[in-house]
PDB file of N, CA and C in Angstrom:
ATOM      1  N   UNK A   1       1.053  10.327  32.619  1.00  0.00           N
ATOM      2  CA  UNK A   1       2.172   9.958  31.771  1.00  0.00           C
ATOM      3  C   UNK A   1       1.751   8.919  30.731  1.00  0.00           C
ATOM      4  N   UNK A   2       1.147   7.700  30.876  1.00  0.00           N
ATOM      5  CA  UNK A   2       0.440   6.839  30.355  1.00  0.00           C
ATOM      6  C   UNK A   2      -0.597   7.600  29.286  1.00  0.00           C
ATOM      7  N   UNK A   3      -1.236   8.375  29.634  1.00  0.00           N
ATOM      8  CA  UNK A   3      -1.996   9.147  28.327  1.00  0.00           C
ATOM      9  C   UNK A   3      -1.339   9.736  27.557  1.00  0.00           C
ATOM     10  N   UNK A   4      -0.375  10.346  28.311  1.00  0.00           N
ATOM     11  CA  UNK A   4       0.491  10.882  26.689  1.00  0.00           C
ATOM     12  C   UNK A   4       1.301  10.386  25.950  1.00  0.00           C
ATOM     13  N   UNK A   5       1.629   8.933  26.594  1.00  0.00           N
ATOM     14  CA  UNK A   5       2.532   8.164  25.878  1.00  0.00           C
ATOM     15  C   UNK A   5       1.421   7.588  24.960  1.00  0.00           C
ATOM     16  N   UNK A   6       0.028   7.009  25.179  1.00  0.00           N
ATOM     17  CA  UNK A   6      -1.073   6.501  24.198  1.00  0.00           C
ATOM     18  C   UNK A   6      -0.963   7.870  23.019  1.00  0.00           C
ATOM     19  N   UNK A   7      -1.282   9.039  23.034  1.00  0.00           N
ATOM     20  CA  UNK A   7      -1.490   9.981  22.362  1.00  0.00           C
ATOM     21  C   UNK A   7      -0.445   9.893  21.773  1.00  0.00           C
ATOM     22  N   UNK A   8       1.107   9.913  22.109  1.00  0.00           N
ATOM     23  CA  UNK A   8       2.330  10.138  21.326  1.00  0.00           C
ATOM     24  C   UNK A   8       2.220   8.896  20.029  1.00  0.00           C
ATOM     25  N   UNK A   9       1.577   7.609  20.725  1.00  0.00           N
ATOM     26  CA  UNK A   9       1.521   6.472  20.057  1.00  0.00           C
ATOM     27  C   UNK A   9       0.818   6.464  18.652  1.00  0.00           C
ATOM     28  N   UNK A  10      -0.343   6.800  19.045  1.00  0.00           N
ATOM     29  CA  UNK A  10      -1.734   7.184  18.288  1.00  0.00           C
ATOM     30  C   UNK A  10      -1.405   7.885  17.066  1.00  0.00           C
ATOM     31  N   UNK A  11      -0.715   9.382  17.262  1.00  0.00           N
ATOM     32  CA  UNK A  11       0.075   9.980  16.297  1.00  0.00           C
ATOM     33  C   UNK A  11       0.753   9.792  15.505  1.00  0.00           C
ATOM     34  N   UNK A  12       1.615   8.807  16.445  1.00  0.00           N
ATOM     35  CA  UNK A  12       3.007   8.282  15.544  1.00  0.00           C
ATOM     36  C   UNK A  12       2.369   7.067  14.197  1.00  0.00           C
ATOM     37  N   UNK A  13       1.224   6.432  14.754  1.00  0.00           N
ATOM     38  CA  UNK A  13       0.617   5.427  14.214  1.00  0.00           C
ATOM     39  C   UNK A  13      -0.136   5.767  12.643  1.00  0.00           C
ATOM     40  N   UNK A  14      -0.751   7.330  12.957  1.00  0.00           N
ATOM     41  CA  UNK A  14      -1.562   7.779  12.101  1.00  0.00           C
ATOM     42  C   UNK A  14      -0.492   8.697  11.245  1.00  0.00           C
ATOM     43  N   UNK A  15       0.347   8.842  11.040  1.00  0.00           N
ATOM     44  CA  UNK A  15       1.853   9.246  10.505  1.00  0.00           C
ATOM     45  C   UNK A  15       2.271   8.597   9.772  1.00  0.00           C
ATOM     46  N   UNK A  16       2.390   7.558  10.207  1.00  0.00           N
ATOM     47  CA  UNK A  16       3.542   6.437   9.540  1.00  0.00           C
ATOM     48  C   UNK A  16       2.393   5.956   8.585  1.00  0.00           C
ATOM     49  N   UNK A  17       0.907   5.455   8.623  1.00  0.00           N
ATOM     50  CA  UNK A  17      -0.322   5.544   7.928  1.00  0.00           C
ATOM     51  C   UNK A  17      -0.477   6.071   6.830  1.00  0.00           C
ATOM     52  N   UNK A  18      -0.278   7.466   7.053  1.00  0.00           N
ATOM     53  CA  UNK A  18      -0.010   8.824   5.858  1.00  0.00           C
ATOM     54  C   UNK A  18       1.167   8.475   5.217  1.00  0.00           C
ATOM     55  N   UNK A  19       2.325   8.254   5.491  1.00  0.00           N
ATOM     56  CA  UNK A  19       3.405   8.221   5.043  1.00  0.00           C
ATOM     57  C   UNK A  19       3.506   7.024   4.225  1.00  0.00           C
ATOM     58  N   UNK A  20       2.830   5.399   4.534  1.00  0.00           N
ATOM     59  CA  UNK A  20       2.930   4.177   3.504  1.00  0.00           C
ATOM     60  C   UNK A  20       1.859   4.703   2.226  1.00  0.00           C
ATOM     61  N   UNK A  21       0.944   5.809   2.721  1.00  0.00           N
ATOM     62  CA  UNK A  21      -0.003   5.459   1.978  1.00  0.00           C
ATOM     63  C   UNK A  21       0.455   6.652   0.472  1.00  0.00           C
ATOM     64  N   UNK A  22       1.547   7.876   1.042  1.00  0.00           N
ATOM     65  CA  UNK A  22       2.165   8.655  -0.163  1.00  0.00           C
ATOM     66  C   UNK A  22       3.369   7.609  -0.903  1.00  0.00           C
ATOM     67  N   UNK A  23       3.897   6.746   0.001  1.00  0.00           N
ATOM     68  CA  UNK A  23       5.051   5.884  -0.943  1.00  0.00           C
ATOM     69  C   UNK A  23       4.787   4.754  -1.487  1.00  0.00           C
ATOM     70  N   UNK A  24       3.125   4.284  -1.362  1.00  0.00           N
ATOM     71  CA  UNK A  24       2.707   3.402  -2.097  1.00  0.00           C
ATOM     72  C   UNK A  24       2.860   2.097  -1.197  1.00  0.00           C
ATOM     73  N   UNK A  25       3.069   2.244  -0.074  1.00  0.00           N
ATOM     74  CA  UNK A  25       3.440   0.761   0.823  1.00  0.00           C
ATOM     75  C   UNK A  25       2.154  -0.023   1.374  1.00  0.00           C
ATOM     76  N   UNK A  26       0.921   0.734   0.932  1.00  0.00           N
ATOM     77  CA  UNK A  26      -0.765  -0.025   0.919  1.00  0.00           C
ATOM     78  C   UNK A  26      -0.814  -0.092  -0.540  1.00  0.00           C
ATOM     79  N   UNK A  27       0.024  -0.341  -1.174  1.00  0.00           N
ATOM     80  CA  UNK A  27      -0.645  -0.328  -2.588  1.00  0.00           C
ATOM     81  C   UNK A  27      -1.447  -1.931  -2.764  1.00  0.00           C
ATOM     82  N   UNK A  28      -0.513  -3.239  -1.838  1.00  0.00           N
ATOM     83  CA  UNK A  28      -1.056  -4.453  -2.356  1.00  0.00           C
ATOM     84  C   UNK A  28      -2.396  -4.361  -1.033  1.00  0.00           C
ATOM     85  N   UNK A  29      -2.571  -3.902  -0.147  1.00  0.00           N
ATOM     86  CA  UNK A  29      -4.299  -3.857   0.799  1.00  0.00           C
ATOM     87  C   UNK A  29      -5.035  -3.195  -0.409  1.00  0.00           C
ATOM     88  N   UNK A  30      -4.840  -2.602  -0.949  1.00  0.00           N
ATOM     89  CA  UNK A  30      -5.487  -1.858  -1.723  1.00  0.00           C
ATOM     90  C   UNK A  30      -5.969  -2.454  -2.838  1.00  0.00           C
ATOM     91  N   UNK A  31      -4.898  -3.334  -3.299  1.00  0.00           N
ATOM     92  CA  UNK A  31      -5.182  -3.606  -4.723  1.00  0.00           C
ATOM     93  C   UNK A  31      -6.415  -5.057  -4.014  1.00  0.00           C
ATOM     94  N   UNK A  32      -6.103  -5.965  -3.148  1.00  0.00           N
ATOM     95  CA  UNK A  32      -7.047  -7.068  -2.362  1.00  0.00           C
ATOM     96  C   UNK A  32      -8.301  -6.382  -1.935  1.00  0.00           C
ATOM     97  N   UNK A  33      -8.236  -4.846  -1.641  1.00  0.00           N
ATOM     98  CA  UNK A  33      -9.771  -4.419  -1.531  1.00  0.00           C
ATOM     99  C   UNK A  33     -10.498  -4.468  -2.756  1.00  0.00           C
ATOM    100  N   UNK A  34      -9.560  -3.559  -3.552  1.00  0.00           N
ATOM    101  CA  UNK A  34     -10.450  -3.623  -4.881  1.00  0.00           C
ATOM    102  C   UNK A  34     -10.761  -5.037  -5.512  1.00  0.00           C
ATOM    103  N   UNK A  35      -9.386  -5.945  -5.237  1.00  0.00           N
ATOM    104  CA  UNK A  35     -10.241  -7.141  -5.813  1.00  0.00           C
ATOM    105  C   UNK A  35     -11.554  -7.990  -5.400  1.00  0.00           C
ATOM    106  N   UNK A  36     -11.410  -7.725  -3.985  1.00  0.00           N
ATOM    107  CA  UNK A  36     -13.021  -8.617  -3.823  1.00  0.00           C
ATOM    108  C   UNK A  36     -14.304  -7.629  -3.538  1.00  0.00           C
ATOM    109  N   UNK A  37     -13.962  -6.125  -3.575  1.00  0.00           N
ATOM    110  CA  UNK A  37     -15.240  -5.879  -4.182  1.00  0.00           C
ATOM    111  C   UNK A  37     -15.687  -5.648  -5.389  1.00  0.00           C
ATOM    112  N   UNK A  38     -14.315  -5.392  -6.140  1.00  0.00           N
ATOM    113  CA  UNK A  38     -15.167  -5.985  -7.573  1.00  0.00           C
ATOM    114  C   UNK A  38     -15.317  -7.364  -7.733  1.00  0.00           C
ATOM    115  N   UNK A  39     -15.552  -8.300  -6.797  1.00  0.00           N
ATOM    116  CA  UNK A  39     -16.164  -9.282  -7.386  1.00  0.00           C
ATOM    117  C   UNK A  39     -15.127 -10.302  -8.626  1.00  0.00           C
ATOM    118  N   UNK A  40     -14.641 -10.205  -8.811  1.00  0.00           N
ATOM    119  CA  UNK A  40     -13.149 -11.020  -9.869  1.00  0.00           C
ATOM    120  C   UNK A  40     -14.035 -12.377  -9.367  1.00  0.00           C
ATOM    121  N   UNK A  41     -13.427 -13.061 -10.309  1.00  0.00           N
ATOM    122  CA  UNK A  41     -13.629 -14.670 -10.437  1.00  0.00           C
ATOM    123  C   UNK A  41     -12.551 -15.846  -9.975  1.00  0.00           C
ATOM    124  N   UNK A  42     -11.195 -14.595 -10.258  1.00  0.00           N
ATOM    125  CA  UNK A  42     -10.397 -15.344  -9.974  1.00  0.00           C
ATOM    126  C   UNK A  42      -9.194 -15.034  -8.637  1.00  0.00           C
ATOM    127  N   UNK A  43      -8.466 -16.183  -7.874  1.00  0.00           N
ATOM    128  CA  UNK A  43      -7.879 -15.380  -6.729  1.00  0.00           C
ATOM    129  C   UNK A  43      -7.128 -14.723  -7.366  1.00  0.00           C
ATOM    130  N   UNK A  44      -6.805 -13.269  -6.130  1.00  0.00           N
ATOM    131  CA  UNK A  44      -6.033 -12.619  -6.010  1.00  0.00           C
ATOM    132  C   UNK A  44      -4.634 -12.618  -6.578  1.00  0.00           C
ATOM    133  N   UNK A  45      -3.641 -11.812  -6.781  1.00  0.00           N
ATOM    134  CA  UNK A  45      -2.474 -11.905  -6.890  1.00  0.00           C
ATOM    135  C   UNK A  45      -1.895 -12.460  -5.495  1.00  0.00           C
ATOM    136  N   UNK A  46      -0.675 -12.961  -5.411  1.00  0.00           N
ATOM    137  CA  UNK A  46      -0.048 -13.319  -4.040  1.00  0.00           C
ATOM    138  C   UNK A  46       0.719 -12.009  -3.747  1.00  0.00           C
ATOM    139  N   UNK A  47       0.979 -11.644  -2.426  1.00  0.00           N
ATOM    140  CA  UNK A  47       1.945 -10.215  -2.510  1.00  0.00           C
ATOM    141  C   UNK A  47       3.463 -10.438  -3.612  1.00  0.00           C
ATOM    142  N   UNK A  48       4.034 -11.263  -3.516  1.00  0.00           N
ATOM    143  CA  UNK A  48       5.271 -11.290  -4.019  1.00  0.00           C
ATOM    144  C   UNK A  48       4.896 -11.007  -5.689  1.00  0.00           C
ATOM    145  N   UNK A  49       3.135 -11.761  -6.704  1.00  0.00           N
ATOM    146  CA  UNK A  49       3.732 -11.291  -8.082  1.00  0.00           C
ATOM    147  C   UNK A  49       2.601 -10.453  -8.218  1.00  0.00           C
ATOM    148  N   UNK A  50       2.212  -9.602  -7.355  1.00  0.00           N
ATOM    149  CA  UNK A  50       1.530  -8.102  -6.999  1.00  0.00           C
ATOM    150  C   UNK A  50       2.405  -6.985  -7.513  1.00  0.00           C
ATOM    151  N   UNK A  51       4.047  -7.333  -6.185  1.00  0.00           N
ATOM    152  CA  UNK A  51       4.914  -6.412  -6.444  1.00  0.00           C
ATOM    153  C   UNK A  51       5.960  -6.741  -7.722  1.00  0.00           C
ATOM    154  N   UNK A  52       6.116  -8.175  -8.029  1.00  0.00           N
ATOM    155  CA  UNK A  52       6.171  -8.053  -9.688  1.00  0.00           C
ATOM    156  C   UNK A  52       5.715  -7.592 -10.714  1.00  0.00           C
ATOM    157  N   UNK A  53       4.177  -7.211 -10.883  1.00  0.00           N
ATOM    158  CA  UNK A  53       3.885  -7.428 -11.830  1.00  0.00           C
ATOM    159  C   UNK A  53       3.864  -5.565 -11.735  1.00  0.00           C
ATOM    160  N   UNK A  54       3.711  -5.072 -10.261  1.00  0.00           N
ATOM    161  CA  UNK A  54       3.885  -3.488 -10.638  1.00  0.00           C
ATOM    162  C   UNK A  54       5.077  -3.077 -10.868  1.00  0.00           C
ATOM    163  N   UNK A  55       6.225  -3.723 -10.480  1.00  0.00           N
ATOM    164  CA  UNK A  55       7.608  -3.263 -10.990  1.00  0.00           C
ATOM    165  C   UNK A  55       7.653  -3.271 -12.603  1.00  0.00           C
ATOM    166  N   UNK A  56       7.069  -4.334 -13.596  1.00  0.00           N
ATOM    167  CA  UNK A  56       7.522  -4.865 -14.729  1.00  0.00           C
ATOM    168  C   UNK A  56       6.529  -3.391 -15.382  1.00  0.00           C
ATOM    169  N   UNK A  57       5.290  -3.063 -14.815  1.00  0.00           N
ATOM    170  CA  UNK A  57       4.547  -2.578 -15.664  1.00  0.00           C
ATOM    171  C   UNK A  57       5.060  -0.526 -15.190  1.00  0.00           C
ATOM    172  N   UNK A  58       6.218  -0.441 -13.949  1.00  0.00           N
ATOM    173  CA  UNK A  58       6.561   0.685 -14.421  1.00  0.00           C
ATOM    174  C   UNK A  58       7.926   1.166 -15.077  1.00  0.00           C
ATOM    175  N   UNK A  59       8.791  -0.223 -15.108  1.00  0.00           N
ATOM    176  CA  UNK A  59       9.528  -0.497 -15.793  1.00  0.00           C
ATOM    177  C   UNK A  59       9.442  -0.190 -17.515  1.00  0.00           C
ATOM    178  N   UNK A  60       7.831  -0.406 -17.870  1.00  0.00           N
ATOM    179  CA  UNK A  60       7.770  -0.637 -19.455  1.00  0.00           C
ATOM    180  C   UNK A  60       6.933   0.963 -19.743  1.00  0.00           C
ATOM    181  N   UNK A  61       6.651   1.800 -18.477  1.00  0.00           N
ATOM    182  CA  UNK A  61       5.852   2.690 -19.195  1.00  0.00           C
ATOM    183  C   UNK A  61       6.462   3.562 -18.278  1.00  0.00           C
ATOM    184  N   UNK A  62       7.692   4.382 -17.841  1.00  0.00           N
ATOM    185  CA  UNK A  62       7.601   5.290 -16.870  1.00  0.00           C
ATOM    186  C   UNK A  62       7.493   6.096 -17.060  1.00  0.00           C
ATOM    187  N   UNK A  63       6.459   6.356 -15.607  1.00  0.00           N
ATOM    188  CA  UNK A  63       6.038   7.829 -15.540  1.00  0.00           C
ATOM    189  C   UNK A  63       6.088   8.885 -14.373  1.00  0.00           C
ATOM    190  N   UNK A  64       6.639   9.707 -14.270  1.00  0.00           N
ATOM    191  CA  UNK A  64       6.719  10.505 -13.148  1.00  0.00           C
ATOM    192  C   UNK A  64       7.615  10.221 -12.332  1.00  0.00           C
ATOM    193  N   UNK A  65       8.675   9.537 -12.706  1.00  0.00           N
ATOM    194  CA  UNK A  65       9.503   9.313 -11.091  1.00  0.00           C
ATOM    195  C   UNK A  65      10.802  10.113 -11.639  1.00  0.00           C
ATOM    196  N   UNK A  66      11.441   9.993 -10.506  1.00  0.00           N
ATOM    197  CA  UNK A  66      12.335  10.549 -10.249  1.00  0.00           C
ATOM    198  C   UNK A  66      13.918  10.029 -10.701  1.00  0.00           C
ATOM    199  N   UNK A  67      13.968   8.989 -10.964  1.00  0.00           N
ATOM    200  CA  UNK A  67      15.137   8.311 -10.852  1.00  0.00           C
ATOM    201  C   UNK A  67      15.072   7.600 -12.563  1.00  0.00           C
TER     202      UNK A  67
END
């Protein structure tokens, strides 16, 4: 019972994974990977003007959405 509850887990884990990663919810891990392997000079964005500064910039150019 214990193994299939790990397996049900595992699944559910690698799901929800797939699923932040089509609605953009790794977008700021993502954007902190790319920043320190490219090497930047300067810190990072903080999460809060990460998700500012991508709201303002699809605010001024949209493309593809829905709404």
């Amino acid at each position: 019972m214990a193994a299939g509850l790990a397996v049900l887990t595992r699944g559910f884990r690698g799901f929800a994974r797939y699923m932040g990663g089509v609605l953009g919810a790794d977008a700021y891990t993502r954007y902190l990977e790319h920043h320190a392997s490219a090497g930047h000079g300067t810190p990072p964005m903080t999460e809060r003007e990460f998700w500012r500064d991508q709201t303002d910039r699809q605010d001024s150019n949209p493309q593809g959405r829905c709404c």
